[in-house]
Protein backbone atom coordinates (compact mmCIF):
# COMPACT_ATOMS: atom_id res chain seq x y z
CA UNK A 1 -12.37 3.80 30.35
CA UNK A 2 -11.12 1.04 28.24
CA UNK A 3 -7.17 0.26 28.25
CA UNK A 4 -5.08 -0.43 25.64
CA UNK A 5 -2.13 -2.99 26.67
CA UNK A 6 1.39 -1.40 25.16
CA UNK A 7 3.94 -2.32 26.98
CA UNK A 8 6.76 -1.70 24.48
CA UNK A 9 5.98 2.16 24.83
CA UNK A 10 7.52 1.90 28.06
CA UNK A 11 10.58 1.93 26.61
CA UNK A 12 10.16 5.29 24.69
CA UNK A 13 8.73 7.06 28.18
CA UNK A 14 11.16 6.35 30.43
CA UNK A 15 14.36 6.00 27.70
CA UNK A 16 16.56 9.71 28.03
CA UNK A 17 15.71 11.50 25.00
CA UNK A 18 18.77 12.86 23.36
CA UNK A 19 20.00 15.87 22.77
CA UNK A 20 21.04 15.46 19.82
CA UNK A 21 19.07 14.48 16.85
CA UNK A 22 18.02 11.66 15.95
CA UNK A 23 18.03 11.64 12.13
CA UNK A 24 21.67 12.82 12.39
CA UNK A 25 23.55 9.35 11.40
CA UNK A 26 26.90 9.05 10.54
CA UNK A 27 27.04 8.41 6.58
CA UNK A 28 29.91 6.14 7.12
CA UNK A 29 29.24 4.24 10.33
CA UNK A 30 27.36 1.00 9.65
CA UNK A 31 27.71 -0.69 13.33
CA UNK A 32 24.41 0.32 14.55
CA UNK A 33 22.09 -0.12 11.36
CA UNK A 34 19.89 -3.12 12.61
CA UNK A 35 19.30 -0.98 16.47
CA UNK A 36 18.76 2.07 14.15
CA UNK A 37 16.38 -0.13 11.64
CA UNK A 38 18.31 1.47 8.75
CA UNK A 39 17.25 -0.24 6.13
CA UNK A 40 19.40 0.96 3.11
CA UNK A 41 22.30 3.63 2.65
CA UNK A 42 22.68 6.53 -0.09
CA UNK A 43 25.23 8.29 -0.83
CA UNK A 44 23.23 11.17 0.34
CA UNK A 45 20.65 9.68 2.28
CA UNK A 46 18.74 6.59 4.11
CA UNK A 47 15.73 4.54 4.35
CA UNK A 48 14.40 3.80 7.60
CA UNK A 49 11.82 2.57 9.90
CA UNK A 50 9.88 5.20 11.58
CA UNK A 51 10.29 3.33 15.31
CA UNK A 52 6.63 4.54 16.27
CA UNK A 53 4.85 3.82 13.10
CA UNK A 54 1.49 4.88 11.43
CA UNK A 55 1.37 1.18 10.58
CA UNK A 56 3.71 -1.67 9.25
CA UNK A 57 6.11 -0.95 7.66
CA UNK A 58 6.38 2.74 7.58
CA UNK A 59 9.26 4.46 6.46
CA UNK A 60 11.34 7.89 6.71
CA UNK A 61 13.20 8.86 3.32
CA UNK A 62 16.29 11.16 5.47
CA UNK A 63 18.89 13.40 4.36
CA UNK A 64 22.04 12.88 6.25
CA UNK A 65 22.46 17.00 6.18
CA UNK A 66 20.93 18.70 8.90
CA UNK A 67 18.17 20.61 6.98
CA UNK A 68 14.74 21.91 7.74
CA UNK A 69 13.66 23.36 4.73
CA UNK A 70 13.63 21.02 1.14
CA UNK A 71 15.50 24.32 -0.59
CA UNK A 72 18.55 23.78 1.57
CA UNK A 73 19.55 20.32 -0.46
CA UNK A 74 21.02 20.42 -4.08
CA UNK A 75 19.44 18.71 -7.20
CA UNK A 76 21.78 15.92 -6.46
CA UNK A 77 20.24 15.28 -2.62
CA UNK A 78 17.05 16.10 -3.60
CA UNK A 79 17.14 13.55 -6.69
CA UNK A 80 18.17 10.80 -4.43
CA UNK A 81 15.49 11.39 -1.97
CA UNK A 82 13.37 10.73 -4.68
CA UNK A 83 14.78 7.71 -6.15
CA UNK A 84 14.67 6.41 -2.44
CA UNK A 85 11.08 7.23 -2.21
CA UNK A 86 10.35 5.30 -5.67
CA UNK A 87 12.67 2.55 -4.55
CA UNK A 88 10.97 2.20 -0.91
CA UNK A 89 7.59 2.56 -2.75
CA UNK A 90 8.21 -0.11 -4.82
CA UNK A 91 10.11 -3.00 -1.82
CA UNK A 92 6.83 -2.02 0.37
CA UNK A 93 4.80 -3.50 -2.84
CA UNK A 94 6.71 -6.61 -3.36
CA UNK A 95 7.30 -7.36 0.19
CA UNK A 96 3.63 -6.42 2.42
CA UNK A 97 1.33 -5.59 -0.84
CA UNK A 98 -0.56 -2.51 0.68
CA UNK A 99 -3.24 -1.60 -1.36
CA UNK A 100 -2.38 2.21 -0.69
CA UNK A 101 0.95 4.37 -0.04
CA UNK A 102 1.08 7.62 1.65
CA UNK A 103 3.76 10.18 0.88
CA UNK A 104 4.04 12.65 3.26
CA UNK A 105 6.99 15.41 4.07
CA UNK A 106 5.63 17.85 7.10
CA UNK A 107 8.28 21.13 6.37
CA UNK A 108 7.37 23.05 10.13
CA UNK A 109 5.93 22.76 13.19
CA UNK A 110 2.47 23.80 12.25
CA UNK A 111 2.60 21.34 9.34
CA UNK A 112 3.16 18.62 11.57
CA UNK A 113 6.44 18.20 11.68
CA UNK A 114 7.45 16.07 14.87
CA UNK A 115 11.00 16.41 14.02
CA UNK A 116 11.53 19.87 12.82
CA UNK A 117 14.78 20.85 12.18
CA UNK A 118 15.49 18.03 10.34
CA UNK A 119 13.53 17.26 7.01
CA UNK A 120 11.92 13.49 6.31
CA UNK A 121 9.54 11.63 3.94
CA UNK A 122 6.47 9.70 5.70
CA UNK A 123 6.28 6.32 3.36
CA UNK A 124 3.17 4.89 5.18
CA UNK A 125 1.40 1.62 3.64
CA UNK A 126 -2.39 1.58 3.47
CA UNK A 127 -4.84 -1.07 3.46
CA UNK A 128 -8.74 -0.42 2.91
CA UNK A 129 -10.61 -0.55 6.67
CA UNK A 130 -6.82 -0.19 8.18
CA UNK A 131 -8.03 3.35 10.37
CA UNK A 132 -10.79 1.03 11.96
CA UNK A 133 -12.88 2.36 15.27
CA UNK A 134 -9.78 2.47 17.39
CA UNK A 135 -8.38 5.21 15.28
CA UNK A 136 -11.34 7.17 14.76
CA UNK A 137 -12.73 6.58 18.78
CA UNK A 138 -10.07 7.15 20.50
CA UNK A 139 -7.00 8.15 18.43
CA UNK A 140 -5.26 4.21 18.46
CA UNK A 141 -3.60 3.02 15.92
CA UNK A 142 -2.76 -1.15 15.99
CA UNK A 143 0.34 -2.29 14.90
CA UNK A 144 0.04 -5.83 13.75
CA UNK A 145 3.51 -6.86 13.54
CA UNK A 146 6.26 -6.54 15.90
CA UNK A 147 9.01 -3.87 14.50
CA UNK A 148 11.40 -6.51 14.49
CA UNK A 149 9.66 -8.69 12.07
CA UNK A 150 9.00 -6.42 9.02
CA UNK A 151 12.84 -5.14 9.67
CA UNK A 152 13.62 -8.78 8.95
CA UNK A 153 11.30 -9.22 6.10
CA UNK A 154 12.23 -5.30 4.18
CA UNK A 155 15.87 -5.86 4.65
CA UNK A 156 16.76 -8.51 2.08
CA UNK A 157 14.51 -6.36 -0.27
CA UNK A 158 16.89 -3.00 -0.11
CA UNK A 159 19.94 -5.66 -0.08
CA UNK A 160 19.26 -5.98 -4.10
């Protein structure tokens, strides 16, 4: 058996796990945006990074209502969602060039959904050979950069 050396997962296994959830933000409350990794704030939603990623810099597009199905928004949340996706779309370009995006939004359990109840948008950057053998072998995925560091280096892009 080979090992794979992780040791910031620790973290996630032994933390509490809350219970509330987690996409549930305060719209107002800024203090804890960098902890968070909230990169930007709508008036009806926010971009940001998805703390166990697919790869760098992978974001979540997320309502601040508590909704599991896409029909529960209005036009006006659901347009904004959108423009965030565009918007996020277009920072992960400037910022990390990926030569692919994946849009994804997994509405149920058996769609996928890790977080059910409350509805998000999978922005995940692609580059060709990025799902090498450790993905397909043994179900790895490498993370290249330290969560930390592409927070520092998206920010200033969702600042203008």
């Amino acid at each position: 058996m080979e090992l794979l050396w992780a040791p910031w997962r620790l973290e996630y296994i032994l933390a509490p796990k809350p219970d509330e959830c987690v996409f549930c933000v305060p719209p107002d409350d800024l203090s804890q945006d960098d902890e968070r990794l909230i990169l930007y704030r709508g008036k009806h939603s926010f971009v940001v990074m998805n703390k166990y990623p697919y790869s760098s810099g992978h974001l979540l597009i997320v309502p601040y209502k508590h909704v599991m199905d896409i029909n529960g928004l209005s036009d006006e949340e659901s347009n904004e969602l959108m423009a965030l996706t565009r918007k996020s779309i277009a920072v992960l370009q400037k910022s990390i060039k990926p030569q692919g995006v994946n849009v994804g939004l997994n509405l149920g359990e058996a769609a996928g959904a890790g977080i059910r109840e409350h509805l998000h948008f999978h922005i995940v950057p692609r580059w060709n050979g990025d799902s090498s053998f450790m993905a397909i072998c043994d179900e790895i995925r490498v993370i290249p950069e330290h969560l930390s560091a592409t927070y520092a280096k998206l920010k200033p892009y969702f600042n203008n």
